[in-house]
C-alpha atoms as a PDB file:
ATOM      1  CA  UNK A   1     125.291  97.851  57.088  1.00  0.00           C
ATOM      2  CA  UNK A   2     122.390  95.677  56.925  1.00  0.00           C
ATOM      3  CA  UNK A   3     121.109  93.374  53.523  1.00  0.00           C
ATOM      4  CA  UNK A   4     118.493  91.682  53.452  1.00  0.00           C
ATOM      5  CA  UNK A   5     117.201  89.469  50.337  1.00  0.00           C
ATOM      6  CA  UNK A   6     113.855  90.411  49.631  1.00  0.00           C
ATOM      7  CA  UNK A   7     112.928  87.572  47.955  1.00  0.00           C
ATOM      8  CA  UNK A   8     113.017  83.965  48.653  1.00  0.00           C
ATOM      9  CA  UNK A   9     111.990  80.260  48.788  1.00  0.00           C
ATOM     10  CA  UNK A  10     112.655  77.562  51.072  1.00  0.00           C
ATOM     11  CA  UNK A  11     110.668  74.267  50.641  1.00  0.00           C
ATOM     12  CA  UNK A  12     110.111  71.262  53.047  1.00  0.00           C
ATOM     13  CA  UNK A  13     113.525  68.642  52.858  1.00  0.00           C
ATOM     14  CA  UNK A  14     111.480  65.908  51.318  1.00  0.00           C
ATOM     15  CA  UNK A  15     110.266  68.058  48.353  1.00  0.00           C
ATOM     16  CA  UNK A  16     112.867  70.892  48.177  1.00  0.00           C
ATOM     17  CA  UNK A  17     115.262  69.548  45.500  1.00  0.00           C
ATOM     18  CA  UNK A  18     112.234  68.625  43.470  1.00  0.00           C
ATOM     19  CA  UNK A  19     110.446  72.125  43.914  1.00  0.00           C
ATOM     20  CA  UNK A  20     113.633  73.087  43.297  1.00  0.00           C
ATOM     21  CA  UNK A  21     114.293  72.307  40.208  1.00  0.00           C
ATOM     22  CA  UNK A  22     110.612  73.294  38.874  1.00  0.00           C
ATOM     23  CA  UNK A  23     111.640  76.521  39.694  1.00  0.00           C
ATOM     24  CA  UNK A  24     115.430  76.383  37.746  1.00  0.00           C
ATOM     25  CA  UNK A  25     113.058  75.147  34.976  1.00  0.00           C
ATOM     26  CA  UNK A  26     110.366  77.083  35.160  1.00  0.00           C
ATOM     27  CA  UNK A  27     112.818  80.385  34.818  1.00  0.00           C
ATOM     28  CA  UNK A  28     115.158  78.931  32.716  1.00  0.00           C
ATOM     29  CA  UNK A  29     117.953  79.170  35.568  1.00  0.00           C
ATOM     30  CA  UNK A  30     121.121  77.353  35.207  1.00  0.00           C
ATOM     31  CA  UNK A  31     122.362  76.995  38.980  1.00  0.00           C
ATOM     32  CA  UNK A  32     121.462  73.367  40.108  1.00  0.00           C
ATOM     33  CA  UNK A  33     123.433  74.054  43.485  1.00  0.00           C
ATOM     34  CA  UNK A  34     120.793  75.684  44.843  1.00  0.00           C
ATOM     35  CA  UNK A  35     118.514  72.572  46.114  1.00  0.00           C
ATOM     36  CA  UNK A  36     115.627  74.650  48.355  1.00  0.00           C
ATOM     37  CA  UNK A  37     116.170  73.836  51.804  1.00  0.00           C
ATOM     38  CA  UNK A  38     116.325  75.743  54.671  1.00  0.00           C
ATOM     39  CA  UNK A  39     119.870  75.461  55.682  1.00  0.00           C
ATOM     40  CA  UNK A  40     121.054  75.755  51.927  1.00  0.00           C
ATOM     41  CA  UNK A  41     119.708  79.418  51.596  1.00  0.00           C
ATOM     42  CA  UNK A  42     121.419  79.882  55.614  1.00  0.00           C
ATOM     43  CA  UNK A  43     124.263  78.961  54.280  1.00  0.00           C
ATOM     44  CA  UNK A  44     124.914  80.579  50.693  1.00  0.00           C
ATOM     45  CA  UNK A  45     123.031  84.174  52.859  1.00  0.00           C
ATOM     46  CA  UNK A  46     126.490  83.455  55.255  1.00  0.00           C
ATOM     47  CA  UNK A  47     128.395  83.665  51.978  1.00  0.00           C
ATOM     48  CA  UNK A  48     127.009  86.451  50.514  1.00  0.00           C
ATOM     49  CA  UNK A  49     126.523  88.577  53.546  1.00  0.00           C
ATOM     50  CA  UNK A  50     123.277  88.524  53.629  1.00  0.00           C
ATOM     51  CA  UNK A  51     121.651  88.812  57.557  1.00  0.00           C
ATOM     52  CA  UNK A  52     117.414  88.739  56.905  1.00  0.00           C
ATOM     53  CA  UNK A  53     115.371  86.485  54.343  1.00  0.00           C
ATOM     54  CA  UNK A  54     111.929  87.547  53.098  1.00  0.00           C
ATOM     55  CA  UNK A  55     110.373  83.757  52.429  1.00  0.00           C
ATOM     56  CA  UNK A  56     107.552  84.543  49.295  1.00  0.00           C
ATOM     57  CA  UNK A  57     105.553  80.924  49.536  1.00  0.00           C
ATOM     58  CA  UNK A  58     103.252  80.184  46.277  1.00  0.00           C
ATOM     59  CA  UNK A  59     100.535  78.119  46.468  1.00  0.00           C
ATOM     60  CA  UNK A  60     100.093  76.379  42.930  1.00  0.00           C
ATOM     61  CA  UNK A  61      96.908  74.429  43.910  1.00  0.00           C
ATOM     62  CA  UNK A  62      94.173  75.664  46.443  1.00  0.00           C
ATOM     63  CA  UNK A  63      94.336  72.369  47.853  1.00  0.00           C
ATOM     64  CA  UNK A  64      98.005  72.933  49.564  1.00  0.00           C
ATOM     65  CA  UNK A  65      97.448  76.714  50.718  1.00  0.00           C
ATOM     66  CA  UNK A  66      97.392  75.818  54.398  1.00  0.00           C
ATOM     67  CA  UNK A  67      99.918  73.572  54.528  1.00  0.00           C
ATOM     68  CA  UNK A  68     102.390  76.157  52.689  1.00  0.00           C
ATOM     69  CA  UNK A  69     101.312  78.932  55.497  1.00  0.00           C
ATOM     70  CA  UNK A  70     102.009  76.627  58.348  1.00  0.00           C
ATOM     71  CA  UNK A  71     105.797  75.362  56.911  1.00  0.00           C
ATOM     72  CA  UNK A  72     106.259  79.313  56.448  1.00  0.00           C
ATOM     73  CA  UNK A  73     105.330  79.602  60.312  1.00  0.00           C
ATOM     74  CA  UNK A  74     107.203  77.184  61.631  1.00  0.00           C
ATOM     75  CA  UNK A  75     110.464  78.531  59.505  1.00  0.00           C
ATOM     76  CA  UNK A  76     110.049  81.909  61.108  1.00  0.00           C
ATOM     77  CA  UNK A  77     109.370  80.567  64.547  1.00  0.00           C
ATOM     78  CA  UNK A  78     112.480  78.314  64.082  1.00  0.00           C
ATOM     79  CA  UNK A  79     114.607  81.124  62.282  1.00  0.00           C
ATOM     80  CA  UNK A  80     114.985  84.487  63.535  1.00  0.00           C
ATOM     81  CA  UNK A  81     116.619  85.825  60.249  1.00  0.00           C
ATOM     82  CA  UNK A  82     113.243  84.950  58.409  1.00  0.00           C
ATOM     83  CA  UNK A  83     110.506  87.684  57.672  1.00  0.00           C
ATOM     84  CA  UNK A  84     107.831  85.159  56.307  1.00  0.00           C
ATOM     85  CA  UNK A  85     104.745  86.226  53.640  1.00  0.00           C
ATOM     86  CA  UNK A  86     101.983  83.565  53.837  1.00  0.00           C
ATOM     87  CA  UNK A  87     100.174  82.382  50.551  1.00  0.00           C
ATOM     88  CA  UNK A  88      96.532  82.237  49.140  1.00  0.00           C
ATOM     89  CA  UNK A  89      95.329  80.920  45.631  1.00  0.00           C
ATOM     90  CA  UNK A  90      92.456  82.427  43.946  1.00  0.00           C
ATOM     91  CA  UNK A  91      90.863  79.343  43.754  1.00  0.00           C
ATOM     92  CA  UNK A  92      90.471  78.809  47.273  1.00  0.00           C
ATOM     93  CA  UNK A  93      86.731  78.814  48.736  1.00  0.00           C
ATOM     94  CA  UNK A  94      88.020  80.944  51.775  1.00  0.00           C
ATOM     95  CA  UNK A  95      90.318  83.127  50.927  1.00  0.00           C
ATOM     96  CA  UNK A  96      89.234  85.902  53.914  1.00  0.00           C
ATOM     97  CA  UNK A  97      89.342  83.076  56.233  1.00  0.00           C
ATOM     98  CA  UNK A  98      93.219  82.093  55.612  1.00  0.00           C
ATOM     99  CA  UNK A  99      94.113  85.712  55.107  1.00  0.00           C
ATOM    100  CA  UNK A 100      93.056  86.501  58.435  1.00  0.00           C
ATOM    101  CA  UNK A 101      95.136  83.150  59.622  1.00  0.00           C
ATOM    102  CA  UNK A 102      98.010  84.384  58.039  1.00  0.00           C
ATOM    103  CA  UNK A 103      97.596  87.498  59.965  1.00  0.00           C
ATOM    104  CA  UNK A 104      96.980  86.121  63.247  1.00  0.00           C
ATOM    105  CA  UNK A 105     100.048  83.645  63.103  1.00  0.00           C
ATOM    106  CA  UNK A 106     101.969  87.128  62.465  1.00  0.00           C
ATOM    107  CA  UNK A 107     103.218  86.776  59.006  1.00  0.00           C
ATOM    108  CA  UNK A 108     104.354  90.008  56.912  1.00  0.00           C
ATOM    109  CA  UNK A 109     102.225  90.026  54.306  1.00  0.00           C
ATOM    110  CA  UNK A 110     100.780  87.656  51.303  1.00  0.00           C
ATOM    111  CA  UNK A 111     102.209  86.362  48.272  1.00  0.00           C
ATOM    112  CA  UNK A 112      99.349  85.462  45.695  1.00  0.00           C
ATOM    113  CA  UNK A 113      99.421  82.934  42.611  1.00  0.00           C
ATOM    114  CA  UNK A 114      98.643  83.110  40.483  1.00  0.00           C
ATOM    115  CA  UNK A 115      99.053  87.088  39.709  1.00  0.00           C
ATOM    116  CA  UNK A 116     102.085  86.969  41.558  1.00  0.00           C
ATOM    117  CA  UNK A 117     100.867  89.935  43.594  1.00  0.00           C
ATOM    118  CA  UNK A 118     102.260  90.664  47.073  1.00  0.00           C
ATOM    119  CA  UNK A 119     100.325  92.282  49.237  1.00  0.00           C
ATOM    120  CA  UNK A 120     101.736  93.684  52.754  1.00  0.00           C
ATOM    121  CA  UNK A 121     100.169  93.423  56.074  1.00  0.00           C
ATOM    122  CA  UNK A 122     102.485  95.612  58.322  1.00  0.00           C
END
């Protein structure tokens, strides 16, 4: 048998704990274990069995959009048990140009803020 969580973040080391803990907050989730980084969500997948991560990114400011998409890329290149969605904002002044980035760096699909739609490219 084969699981796979279908939904999850990973952040950047220096932020992760941080971004983190927005989220915890944000939700009004208890569980401060869970800190965001890559080898944290490895690790507690090992635990629970799980063998494949869908990464969602969300881009809360236009601003960061590209910089989101290219952390997501280099997590899948680096991590073979990563499917990765790539992020626009509706804010951004070209959207059709980073959705056709995110499909030429070969990522899944596209997670969108801030409607929370996901949007599959596959």
């Amino acid at each position: 048998m084969y699981f796979i969580d279908f939904h999850s973040h990973v952040y950047p080391d220096a932020i992760a704990p941080k971004a983190a803990q927005s989220v915890r907050e944000f939700y009004h989730l208890g569980d401060d274990t869970i800190d965001g980084r890559v080898e944290s969500l490895l690790s507690y997948g090992d635990q629970a069995g799980i063998d494949r991560f869908v990464i969602l990114p969300v881009a809360l400011r236009p601003s960061r959009t590209r910089h989101i998409n290219d952390f997501i890329i280099e997590q899948v290149a680096s991590q073979p048990r990563f499917f990765g969605y790539g992020t626009v904002h509706a804010g951004m002044e070209n959207i059709t140009g980073e959705v056709q980035y995110i499909m030429d760096k070969g990522l899944r699909g596209i997670k969108m803020h801030p409607d929370s739609q996901v949007f599959a490219i596959d």
